[in-house]
N, C-alpha and C. Protein backbone atom coordinates (compact mmCIF):
# COMPACT_ATOMS: atom_id res chain seq x y z
N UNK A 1 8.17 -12.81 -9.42
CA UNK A 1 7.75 -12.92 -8.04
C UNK A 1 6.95 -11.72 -7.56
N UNK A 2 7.20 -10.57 -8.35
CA UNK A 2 5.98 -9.08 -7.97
C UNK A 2 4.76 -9.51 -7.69
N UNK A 3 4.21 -10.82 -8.97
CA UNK A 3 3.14 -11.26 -8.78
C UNK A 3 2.15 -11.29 -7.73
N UNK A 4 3.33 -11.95 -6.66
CA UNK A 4 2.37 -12.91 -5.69
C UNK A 4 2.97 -11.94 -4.34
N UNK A 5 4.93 -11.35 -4.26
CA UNK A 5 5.06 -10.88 -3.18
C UNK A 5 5.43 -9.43 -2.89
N UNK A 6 4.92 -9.08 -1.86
CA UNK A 6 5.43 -7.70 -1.61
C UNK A 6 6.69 -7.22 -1.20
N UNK A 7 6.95 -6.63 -1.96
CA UNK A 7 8.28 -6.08 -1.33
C UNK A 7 8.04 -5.21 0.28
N UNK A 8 9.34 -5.74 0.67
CA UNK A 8 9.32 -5.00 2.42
C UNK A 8 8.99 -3.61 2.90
N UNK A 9 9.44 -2.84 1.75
CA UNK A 9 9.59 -1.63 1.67
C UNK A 9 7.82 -0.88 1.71
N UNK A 10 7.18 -1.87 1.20
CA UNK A 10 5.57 -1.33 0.89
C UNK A 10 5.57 -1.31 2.83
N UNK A 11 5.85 -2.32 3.51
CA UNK A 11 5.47 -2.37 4.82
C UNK A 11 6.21 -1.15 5.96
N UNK A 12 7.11 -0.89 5.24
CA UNK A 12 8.35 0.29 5.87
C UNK A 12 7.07 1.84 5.95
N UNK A 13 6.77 1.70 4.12
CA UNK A 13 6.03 2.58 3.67
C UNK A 13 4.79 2.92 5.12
N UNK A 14 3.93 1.87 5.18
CA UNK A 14 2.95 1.91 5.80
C UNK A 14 2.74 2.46 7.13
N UNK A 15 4.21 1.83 7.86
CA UNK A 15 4.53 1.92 9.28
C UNK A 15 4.73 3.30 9.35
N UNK A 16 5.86 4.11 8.28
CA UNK A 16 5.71 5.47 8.07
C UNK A 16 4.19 6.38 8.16
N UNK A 17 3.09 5.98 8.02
CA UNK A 17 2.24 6.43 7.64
C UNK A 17 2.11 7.39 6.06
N UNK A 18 2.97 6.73 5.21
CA UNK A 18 3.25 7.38 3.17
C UNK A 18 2.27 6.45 2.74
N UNK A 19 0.96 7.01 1.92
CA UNK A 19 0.76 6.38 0.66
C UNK A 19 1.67 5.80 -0.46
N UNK A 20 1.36 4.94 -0.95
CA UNK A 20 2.43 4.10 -1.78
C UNK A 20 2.27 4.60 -3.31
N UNK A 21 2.97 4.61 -4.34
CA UNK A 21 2.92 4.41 -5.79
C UNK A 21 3.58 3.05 -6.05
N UNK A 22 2.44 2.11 -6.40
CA UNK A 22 2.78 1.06 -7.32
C UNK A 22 3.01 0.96 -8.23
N UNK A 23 3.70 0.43 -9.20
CA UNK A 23 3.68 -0.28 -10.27
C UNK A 23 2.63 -1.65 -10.43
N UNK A 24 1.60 -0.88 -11.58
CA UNK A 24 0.57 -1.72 -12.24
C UNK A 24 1.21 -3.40 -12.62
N UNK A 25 0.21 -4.27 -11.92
CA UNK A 25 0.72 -5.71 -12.51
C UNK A 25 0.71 -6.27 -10.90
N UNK A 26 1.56 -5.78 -10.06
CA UNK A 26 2.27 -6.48 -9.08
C UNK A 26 1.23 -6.58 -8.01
N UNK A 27 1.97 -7.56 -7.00
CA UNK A 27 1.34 -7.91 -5.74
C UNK A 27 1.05 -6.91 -4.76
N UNK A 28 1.51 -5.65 -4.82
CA UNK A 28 1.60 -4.28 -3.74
C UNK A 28 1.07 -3.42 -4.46
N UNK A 29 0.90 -3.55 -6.07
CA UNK A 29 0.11 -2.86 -6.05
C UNK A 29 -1.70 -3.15 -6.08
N UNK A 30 -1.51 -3.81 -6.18
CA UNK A 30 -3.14 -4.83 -5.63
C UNK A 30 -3.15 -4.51 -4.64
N UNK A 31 -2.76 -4.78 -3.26
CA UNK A 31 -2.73 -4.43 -1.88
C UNK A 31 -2.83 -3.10 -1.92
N UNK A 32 -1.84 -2.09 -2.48
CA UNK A 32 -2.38 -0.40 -1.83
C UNK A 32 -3.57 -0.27 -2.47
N UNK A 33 -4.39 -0.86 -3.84
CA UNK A 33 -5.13 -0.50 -4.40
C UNK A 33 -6.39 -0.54 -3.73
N UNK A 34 -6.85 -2.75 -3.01
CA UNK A 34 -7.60 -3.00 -2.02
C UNK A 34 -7.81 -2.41 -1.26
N UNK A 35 -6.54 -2.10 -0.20
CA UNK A 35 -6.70 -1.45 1.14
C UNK A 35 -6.74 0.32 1.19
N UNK A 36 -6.72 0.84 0.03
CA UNK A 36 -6.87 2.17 -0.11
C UNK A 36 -5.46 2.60 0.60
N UNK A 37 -4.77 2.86 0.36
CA UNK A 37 -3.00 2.89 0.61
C UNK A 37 -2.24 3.34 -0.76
N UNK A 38 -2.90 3.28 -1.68
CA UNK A 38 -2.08 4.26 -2.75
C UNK A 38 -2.60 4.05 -4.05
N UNK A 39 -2.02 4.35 -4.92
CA UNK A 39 -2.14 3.85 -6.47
C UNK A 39 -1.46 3.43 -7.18
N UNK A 40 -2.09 2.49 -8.11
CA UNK A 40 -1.57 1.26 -9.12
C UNK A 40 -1.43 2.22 -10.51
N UNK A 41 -0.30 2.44 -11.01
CA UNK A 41 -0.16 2.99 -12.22
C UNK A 41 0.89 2.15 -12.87
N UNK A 42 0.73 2.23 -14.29
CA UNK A 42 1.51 1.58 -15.44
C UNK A 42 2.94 1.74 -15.08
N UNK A 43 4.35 1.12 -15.21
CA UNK A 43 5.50 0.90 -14.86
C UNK A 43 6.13 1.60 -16.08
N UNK A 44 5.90 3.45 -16.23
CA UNK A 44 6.11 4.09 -17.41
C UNK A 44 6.32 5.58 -16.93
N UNK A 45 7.58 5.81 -17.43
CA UNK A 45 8.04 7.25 -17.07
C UNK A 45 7.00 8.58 -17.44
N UNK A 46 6.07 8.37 -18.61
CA UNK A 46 4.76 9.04 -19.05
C UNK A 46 3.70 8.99 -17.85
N UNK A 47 3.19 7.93 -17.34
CA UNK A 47 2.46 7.54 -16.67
C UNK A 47 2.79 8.56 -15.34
N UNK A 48 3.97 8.12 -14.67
CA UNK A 48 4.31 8.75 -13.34
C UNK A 48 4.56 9.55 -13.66
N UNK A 49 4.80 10.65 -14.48
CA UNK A 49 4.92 12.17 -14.64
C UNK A 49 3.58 12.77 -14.72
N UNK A 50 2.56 12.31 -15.38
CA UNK A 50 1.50 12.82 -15.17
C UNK A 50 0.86 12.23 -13.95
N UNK A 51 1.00 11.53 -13.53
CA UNK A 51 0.54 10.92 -11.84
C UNK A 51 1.09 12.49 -10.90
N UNK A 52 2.33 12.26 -11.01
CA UNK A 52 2.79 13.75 -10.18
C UNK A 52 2.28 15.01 -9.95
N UNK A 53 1.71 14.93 -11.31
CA UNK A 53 1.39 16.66 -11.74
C UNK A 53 -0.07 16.65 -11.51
N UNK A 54 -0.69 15.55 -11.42
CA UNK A 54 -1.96 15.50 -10.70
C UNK A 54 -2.01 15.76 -9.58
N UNK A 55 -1.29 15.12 -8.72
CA UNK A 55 -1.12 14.94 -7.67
C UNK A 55 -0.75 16.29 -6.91
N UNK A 56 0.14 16.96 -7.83
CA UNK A 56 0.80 18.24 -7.66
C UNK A 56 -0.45 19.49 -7.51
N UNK A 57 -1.31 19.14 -8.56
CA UNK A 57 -1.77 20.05 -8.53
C UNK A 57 -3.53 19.71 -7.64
N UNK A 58 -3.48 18.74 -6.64
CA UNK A 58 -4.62 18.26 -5.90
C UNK A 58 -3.90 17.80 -5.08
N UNK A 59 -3.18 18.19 -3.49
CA UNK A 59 -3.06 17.05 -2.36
C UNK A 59 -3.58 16.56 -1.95
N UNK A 60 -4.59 16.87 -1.88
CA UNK A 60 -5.57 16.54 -1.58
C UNK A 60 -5.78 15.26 -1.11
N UNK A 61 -5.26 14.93 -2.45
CA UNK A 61 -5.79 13.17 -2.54
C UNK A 61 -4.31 12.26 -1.65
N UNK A 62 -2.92 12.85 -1.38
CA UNK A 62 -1.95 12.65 -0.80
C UNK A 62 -2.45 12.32 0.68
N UNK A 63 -2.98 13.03 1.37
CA UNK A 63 -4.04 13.41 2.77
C UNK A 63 -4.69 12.43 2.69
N UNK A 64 -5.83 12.27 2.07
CA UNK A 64 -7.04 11.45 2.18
C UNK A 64 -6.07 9.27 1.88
N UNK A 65 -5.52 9.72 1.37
CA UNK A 65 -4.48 8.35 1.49
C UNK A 65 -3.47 7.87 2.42
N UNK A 66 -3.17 9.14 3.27
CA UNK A 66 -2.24 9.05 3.99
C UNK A 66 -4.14 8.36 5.33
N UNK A 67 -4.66 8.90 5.53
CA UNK A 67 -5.61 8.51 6.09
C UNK A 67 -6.03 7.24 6.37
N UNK A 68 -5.99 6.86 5.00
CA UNK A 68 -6.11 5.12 4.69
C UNK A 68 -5.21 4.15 5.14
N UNK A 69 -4.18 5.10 5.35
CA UNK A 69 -2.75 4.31 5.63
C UNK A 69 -2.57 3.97 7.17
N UNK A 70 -3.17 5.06 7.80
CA UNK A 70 -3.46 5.07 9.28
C UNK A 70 -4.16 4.33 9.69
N UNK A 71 -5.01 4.22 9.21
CA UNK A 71 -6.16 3.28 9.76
C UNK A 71 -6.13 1.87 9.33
N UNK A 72 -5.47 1.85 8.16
CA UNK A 72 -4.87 0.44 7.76
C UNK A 72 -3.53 -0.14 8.10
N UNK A 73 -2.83 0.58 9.33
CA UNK A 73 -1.28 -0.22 9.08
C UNK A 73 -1.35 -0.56 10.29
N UNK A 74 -2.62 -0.78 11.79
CA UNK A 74 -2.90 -0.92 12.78
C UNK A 74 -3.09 -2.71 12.31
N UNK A 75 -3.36 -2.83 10.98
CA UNK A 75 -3.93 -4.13 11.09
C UNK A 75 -2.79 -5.12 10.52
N UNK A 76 -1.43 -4.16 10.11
CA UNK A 76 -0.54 -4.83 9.54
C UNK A 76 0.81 -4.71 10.43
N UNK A 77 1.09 -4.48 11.65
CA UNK A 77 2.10 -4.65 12.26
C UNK A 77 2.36 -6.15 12.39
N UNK A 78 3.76 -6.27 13.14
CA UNK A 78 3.98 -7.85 13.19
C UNK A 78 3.57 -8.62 14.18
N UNK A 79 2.99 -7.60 15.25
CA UNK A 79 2.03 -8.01 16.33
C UNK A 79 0.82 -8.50 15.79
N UNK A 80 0.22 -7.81 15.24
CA UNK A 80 -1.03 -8.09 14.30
C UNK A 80 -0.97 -9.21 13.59
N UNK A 81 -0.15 -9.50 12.32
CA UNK A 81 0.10 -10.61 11.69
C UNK A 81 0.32 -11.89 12.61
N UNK A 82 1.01 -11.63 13.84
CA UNK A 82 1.16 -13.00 14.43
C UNK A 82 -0.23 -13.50 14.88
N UNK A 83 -0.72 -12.56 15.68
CA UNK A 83 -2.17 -12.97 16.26
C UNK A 83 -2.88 -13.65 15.25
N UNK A 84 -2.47 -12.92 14.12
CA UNK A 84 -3.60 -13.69 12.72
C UNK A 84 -3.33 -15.19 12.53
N UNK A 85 -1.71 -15.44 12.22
CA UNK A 85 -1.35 -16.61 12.58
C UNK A 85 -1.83 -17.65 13.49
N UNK A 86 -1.68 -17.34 14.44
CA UNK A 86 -2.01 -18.27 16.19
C UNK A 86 -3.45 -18.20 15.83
N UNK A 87 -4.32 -17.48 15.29
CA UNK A 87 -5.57 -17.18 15.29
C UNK A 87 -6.24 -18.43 14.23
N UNK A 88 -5.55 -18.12 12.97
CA UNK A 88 -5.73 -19.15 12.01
C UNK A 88 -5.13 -20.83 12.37
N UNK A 89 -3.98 -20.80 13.16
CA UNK A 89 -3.64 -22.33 13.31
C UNK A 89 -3.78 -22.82 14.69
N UNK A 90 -4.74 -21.81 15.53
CA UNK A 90 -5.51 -22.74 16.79
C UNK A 90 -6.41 -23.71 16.22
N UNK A 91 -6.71 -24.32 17.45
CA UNK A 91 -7.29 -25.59 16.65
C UNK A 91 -9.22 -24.79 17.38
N UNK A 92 -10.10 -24.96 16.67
CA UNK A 92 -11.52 -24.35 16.80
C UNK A 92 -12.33 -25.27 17.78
């Protein structure tokens, strides 16, 4: 089910204003990848240790995502989503 759904927690994430670490494959991580909200890495203790130490040694890039996150989680509240709803099943 990663496939297709996101776990809640990606949305907890957002509302926080945290860039996300996905696990490569899944449905959230497609979404932080699209919406610039985090990164998609392999589901491997190798992988996320050197993710860290990148990361560790550039925040850089922590900042500039947290950025993305701001400006992208305006469009994902549940206020937002409903309007999208009512928006999509008015009749035109």
């Amino acid at each position: 089910y990663r496939s297709f759904a996101a776990p809640v927690k990606l949305f907890d994430y957002l509302g926080a204003g945290k860039p996300v670490l996905a696990s490569e494959g899944t449905h959230a991580a497609e979404l932080a990848a699209r919406e610039g909200w985090g990164w998609s890495i392999p589901y491997d203790t190798t992988a996320i240790a050197d993710w860290l130490t990148r990361a560790a040694a550039n925040p850089t890039v922590l900042t500039d995502k947290a950025t993305a996150v701001a400006d992208g989680r305006r469009r994902h509240t549940w206020r937002a989503r409903a309007q999208k709803v009512a928006s999509d099943l008015s009749p035109r």
